[in-house]
C-alpha atoms as a PDB file:
ATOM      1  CA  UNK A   1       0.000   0.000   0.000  1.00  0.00           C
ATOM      2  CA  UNK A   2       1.745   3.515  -0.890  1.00  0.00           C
ATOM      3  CA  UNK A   3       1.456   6.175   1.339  1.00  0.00           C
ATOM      4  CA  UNK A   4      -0.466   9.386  -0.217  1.00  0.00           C
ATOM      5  CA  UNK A   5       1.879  12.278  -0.009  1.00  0.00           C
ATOM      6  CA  UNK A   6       0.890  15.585   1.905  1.00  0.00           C
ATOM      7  CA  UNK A   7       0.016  18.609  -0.506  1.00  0.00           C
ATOM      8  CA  UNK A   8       0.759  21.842   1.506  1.00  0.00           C
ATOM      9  CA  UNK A   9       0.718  25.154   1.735  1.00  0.00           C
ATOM     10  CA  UNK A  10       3.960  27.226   0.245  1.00  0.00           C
ATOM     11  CA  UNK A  11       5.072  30.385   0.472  1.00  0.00           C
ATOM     12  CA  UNK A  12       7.181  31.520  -2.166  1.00  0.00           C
ATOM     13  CA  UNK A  13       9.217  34.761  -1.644  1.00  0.00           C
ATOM     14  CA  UNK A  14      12.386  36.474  -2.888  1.00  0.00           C
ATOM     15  CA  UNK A  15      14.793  38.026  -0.472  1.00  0.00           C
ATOM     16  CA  UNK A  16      14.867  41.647   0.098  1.00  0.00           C
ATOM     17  CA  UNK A  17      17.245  42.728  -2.183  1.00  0.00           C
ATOM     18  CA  UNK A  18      16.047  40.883  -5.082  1.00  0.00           C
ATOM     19  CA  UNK A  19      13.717  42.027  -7.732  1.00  0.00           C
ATOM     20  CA  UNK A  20      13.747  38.876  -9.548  1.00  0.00           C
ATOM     21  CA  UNK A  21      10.062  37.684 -10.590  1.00  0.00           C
ATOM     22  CA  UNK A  22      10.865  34.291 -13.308  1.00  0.00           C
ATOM     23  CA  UNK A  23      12.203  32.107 -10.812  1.00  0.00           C
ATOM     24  CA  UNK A  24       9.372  32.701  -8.563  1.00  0.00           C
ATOM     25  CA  UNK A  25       6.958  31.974 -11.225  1.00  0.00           C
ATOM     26  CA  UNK A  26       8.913  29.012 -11.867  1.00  0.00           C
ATOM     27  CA  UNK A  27       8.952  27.882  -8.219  1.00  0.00           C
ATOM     28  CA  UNK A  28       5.305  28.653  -8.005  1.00  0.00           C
ATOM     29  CA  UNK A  29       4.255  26.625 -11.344  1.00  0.00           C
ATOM     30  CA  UNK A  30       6.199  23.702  -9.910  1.00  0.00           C
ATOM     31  CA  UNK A  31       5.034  23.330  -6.466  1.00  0.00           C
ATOM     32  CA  UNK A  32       1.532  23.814  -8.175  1.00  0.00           C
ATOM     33  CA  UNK A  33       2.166  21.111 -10.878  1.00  0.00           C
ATOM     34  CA  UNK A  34       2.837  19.057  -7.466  1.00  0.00           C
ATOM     35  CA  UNK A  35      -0.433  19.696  -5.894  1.00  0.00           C
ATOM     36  CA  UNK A  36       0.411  22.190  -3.347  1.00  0.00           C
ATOM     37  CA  UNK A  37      -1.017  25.559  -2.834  1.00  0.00           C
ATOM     38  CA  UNK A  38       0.961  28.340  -3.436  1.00  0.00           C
ATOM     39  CA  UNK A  39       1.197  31.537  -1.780  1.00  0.00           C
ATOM     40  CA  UNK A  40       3.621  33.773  -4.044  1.00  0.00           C
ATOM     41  CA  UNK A  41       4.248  37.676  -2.125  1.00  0.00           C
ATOM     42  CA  UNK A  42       6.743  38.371  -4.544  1.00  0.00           C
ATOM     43  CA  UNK A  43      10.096  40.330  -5.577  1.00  0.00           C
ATOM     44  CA  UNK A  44      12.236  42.355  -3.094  1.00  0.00           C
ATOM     45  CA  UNK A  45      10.267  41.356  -0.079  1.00  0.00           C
ATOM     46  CA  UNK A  46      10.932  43.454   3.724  1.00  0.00           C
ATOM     47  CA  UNK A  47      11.760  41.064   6.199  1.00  0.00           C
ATOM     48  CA  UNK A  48       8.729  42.038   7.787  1.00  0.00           C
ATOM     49  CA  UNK A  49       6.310  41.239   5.179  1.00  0.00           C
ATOM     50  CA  UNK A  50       7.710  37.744   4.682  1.00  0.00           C
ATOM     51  CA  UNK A  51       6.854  37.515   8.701  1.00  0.00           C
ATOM     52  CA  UNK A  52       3.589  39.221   8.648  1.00  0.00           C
ATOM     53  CA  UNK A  53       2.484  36.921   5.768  1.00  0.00           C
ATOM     54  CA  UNK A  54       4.130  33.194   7.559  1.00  0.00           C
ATOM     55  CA  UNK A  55       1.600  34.562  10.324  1.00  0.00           C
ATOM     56  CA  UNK A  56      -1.445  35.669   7.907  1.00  0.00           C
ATOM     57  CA  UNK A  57      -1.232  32.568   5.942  1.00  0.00           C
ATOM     58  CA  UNK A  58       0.422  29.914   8.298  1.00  0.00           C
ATOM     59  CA  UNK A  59       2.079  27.873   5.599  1.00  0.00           C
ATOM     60  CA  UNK A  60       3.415  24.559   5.771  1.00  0.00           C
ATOM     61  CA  UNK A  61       6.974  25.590   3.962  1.00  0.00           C
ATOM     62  CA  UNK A  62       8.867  28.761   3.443  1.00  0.00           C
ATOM     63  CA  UNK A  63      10.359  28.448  -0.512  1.00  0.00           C
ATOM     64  CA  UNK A  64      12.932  31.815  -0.431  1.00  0.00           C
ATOM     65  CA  UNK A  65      14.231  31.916  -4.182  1.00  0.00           C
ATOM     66  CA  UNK A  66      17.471  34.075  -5.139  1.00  0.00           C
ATOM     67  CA  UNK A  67      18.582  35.122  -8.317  1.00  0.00           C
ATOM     68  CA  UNK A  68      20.543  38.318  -7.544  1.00  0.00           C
ATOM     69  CA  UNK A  69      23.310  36.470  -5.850  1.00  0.00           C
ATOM     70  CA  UNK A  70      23.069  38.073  -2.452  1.00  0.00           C
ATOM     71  CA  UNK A  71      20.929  35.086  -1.069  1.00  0.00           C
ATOM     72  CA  UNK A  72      23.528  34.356   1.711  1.00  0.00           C
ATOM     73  CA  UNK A  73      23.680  38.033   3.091  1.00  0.00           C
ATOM     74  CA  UNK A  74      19.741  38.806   2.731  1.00  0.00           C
ATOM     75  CA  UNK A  75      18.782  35.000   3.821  1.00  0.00           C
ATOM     76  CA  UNK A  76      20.922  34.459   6.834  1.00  0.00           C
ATOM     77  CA  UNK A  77      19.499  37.764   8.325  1.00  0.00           C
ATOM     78  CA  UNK A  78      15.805  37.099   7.115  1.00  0.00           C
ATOM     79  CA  UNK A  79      15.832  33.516   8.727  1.00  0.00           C
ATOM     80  CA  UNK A  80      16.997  35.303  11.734  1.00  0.00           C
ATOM     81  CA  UNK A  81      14.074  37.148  12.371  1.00  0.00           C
ATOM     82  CA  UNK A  82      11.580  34.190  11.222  1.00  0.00           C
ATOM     83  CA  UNK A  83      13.468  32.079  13.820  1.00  0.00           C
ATOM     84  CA  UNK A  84      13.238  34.464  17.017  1.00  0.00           C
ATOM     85  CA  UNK A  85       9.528  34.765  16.590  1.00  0.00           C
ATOM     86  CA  UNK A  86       8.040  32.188  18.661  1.00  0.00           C
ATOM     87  CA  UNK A  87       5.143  30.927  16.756  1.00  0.00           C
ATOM     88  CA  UNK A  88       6.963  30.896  13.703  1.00  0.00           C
ATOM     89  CA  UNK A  89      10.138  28.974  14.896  1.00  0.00           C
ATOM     90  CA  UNK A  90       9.372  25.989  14.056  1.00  0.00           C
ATOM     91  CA  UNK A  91       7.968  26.967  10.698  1.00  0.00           C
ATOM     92  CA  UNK A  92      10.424  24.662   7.817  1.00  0.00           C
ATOM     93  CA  UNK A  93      11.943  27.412   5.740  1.00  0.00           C
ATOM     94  CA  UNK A  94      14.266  26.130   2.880  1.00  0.00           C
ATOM     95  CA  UNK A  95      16.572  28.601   0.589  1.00  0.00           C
ATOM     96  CA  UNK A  96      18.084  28.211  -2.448  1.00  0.00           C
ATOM     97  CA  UNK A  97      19.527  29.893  -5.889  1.00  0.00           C
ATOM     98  CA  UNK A  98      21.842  31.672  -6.570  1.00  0.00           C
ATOM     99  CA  UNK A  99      23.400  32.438  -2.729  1.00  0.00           C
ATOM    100  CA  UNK A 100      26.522  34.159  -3.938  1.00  0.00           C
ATOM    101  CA  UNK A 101      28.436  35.789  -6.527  1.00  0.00           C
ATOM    102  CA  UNK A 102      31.604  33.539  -6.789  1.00  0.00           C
ATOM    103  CA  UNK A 103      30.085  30.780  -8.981  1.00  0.00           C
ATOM    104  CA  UNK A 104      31.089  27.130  -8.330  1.00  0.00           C
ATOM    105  CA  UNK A 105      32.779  28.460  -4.854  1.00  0.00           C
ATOM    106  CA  UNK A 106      28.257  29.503  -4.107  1.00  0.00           C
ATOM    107  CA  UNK A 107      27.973  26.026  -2.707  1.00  0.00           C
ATOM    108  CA  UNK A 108      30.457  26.851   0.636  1.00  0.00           C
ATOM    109  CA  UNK A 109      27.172  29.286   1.699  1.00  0.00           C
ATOM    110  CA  UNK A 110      25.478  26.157   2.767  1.00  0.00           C
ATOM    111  CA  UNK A 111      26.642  25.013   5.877  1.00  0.00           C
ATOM    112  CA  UNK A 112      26.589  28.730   7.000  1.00  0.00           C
ATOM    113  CA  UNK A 113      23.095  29.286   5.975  1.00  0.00           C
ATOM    114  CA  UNK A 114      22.159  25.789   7.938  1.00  0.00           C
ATOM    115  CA  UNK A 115      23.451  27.020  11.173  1.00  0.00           C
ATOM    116  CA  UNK A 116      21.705  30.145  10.706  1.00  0.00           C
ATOM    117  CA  UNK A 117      18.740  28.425  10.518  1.00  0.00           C
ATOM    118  CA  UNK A 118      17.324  27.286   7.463  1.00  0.00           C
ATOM    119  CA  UNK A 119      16.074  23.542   7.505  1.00  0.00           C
ATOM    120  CA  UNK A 120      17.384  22.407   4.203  1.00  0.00           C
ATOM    121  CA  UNK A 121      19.714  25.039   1.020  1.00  0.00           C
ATOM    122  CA  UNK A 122      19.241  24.573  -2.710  1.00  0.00           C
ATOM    123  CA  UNK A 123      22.349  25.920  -4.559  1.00  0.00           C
ATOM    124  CA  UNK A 124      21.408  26.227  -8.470  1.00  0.00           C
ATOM    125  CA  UNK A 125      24.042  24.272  -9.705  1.00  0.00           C
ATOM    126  CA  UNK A 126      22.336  21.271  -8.421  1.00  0.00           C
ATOM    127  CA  UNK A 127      18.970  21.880 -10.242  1.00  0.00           C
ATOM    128  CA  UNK A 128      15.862  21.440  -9.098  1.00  0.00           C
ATOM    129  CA  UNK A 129      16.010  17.866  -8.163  1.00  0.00           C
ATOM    130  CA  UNK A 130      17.092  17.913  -4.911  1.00  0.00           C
ATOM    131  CA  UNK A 131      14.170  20.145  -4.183  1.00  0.00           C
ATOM    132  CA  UNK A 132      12.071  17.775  -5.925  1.00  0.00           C
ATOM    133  CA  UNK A 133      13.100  15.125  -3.286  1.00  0.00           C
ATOM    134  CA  UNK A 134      13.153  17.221  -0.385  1.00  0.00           C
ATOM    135  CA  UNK A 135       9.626  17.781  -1.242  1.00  0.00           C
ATOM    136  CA  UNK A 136       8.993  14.044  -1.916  1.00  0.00           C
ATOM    137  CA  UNK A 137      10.747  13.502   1.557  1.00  0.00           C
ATOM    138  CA  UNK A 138       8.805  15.952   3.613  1.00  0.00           C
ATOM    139  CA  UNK A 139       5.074  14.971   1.688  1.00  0.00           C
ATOM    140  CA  UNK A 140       6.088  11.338   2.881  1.00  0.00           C
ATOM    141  CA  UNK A 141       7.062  12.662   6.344  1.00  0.00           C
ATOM    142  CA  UNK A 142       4.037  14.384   6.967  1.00  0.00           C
ATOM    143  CA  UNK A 143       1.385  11.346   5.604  1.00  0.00           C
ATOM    144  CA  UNK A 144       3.009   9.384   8.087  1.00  0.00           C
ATOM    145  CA  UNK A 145       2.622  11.635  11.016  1.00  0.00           C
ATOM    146  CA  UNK A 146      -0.943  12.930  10.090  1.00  0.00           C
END
């Protein structure tokens, strides 16, 4: 008997500094195409909006895209202020894109952007596949636990 994966409730954002709108679209079409709801706020999103709207719409994920290639600077401070809210501190909140500017060198953000908080990264020169499983992963997680 296969488990029936969880469809949730995403919220896709951009970081701050970003004004980036095709990967969101992207993000949001795929998520979508997997059954989830998607709650897009946008390009160049305050820190506060992004925690006004975790509390308005209580997602199940956090998606925070990058393009601009300041993902590390804007994402480690944004998860800081999602993570010393209370209610939302245990809210999963993943990152990826481009984090940096330095190319194949990107991928050393990760570890840093972990311990700042972020439950799983997605640097783009993996593709989206390991998003696609972390999705799988958390879907099967949650049917199991429901």
């Amino acid at each position: 008997m296969e488990l029936e994966k969880k469809k949730f409730t995403v919220l896709v954002s951009s970081v701050a500094s970003d004004s980036h709108t095709w990967n969101l679209v992207f993000l949001q079409l795929l998520l979508e195409e997997l059954g989830h709801r998607v709650v897009n706020i946008g390009a160049c999103v305050p820190d506060d909006l992004l925690v006004e709207s975790c509390r308005l719409h209580r997602p199940d994920l956090v998606v925070i895209s990058s393009v601009n290639g300041h993902g590390h600077h804007d994402g480690a401070r944004v998860i800081g202020e999602l993570r010393s809210r209370p209610d939302l501190v245990g809210l999963p909140v993943v990152i990826g894109g481009k984090l940096g500017i330095g190319g194949v060198d990107n991928a050393r953000h990760t570890d840093d952007l972990l311990r700042a908080g972020f439950d799983a990264v997605f640097d783009d020169s993996a593709g989206v596949d390991p998003f696609r499983e972390y999705l799988g992963a958390l879907g099967s997680l949650a049917a199991v636990t429901a």
